[in-house]
Protein backbone atom coordinates (compact mmCIF):
# COMPACT_ATOMS: atom_id res chain seq x y z
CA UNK A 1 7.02 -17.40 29.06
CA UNK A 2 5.02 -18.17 26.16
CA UNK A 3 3.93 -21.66 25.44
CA UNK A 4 4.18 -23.24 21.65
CA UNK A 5 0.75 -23.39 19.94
CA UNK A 6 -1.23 -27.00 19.46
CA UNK A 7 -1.69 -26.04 16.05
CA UNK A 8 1.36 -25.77 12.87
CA UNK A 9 3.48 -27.20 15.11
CA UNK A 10 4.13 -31.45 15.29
CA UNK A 11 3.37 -32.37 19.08
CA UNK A 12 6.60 -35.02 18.70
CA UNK A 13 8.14 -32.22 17.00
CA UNK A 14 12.20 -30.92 17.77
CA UNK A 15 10.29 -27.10 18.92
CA UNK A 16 10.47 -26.72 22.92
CA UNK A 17 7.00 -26.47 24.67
CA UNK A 18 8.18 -23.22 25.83
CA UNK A 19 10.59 -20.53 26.03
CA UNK A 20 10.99 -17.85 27.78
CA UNK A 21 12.02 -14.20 26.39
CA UNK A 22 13.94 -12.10 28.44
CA UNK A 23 13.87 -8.32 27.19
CA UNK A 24 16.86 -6.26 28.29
CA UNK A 25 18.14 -2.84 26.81
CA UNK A 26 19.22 -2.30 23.34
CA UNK A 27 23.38 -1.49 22.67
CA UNK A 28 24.08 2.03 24.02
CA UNK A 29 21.74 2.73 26.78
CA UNK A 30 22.25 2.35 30.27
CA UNK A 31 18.99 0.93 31.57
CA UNK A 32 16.30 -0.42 29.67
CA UNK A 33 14.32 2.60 30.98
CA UNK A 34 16.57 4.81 29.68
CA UNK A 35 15.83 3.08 26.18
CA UNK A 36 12.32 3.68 26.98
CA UNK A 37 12.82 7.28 27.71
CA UNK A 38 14.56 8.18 24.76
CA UNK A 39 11.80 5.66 22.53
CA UNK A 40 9.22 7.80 24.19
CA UNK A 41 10.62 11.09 23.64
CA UNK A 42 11.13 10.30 19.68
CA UNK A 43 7.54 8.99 18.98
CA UNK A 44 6.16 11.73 20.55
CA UNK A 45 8.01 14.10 18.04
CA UNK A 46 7.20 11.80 14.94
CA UNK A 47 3.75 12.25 16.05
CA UNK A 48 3.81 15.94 16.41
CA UNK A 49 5.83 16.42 13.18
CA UNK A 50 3.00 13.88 11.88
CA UNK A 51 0.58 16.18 13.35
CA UNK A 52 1.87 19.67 11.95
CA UNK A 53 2.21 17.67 8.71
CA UNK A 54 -1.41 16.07 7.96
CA UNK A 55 -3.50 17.51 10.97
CA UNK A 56 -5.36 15.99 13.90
CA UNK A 57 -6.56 12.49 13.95
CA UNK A 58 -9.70 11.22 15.22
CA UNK A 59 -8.18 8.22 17.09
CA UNK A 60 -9.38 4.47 17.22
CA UNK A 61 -12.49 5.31 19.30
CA UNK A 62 -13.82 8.17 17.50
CA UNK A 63 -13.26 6.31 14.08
CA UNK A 64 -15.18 3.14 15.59
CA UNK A 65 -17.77 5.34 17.15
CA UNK A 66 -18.44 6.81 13.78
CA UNK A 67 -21.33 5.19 11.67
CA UNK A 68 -20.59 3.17 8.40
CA UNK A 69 -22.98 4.95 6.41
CA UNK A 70 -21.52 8.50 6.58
CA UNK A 71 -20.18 10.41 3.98
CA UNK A 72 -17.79 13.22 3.97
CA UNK A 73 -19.70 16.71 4.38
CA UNK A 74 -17.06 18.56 2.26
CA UNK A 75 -16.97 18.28 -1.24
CA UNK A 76 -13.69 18.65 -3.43
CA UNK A 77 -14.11 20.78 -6.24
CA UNK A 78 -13.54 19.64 -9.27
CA UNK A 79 -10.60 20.06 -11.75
CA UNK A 80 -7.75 19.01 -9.40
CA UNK A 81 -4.93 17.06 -10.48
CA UNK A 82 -5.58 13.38 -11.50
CA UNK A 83 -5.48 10.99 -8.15
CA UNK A 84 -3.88 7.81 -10.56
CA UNK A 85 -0.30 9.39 -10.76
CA UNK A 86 1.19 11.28 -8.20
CA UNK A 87 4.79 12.62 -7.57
CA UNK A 88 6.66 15.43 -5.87
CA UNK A 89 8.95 16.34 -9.18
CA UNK A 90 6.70 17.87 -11.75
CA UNK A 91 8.64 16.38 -14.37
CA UNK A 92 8.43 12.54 -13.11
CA UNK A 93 4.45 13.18 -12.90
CA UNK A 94 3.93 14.37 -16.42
CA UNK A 95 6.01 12.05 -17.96
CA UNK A 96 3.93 9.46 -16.11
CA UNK A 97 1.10 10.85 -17.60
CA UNK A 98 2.44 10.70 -20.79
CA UNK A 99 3.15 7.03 -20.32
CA UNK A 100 -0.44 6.84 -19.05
CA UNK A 101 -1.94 8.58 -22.06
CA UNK A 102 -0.02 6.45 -24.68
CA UNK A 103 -1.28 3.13 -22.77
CA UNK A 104 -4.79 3.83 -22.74
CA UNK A 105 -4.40 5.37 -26.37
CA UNK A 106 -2.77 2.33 -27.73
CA UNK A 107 -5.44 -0.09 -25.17
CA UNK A 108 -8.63 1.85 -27.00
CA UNK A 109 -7.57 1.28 -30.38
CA UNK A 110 -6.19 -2.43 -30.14
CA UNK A 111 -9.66 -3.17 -28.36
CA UNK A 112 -11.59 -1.12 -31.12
CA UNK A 113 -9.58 -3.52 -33.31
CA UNK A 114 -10.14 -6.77 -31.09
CA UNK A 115 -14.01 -5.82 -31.43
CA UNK A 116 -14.06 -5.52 -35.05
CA UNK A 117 -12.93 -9.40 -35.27
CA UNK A 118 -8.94 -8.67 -35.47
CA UNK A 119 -8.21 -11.18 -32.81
CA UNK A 120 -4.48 -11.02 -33.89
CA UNK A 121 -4.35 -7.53 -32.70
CA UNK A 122 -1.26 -7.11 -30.03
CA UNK A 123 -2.27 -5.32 -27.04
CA UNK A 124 -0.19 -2.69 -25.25
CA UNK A 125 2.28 -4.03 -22.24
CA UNK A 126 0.44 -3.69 -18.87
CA UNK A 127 -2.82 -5.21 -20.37
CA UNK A 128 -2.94 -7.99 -17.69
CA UNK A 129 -6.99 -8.92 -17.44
CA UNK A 130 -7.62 -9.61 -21.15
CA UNK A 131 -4.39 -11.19 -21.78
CA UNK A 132 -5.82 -13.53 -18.60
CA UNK A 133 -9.50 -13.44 -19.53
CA UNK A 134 -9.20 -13.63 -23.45
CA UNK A 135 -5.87 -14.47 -24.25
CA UNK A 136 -4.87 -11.57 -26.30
CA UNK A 137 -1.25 -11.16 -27.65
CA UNK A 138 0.30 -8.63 -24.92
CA UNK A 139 3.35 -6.33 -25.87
CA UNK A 140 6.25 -7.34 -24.02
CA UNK A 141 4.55 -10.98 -22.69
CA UNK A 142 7.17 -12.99 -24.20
């Protein structure tokens, strides 16, 4: 049973002081222990496929028990892909990237231009904080 809160709710309100939620077994199983059986069995392969997939995990009281200030004691080298686009097919990636290097491109010279006193200048689509801050002219804003 689970009584309604004293606050969001009006106390001469149409809500019920309290209901009660009775839990039985989903469509299909016998017992709701078979349900929790079967539930049981399937998270524990998730979590092993999870597992094989990524690695171990600490778990919530070796995280907690670990101090704020650390740092990672491995260092990545240097070189790897860049972290701002990612995707499985090659070819979705780098033509994200291309989309990425015409943006900032474009960005660098309209704000080049913006600093040289060319307020009129229009600013690639996706330029969100100095349309907001300065009101520049925004591709694609309408």
């Amino acid at each position: 049973m689970a009584d309604r809160p004293t606050h969001f709710f009006d106390p001469k309100g149409s809500m019920p002081k309290s209901v009660t939620l009775r839990l039985t077994a989903p469509p299909g199983f016998a017992s709701a222990d078979a349900f929790r059986e079967q539930l049981g069995t399937a998270l524990a392969a998730q979590e092993a496929a999870a597992v094989k997939r990524v690695g171990t995990f600490l778990g919530a009281s070796r995280v907690l028990a670990q101090k704020p200030t650390a740092r990672a004691s491995s260092v990545e080298p240097p070189g790897r892909l860049n972290p701002r686009v990612a995707a499985r097919d090659e070819e979705t990636r780098v033509a994200a990237l291309q989309r990425l290097l015409t943006f900032l491109s474009d960005y660098r010279h309209a704000l080049a231009a913006w600093r040289e006193g060319k307020t009129r200048t229009l600013f690639p689509a996706g330029t969100y904080l100095m349309r907001l801050a300065c009101g520049v002219a925004c591709a694609g804003a309408g």
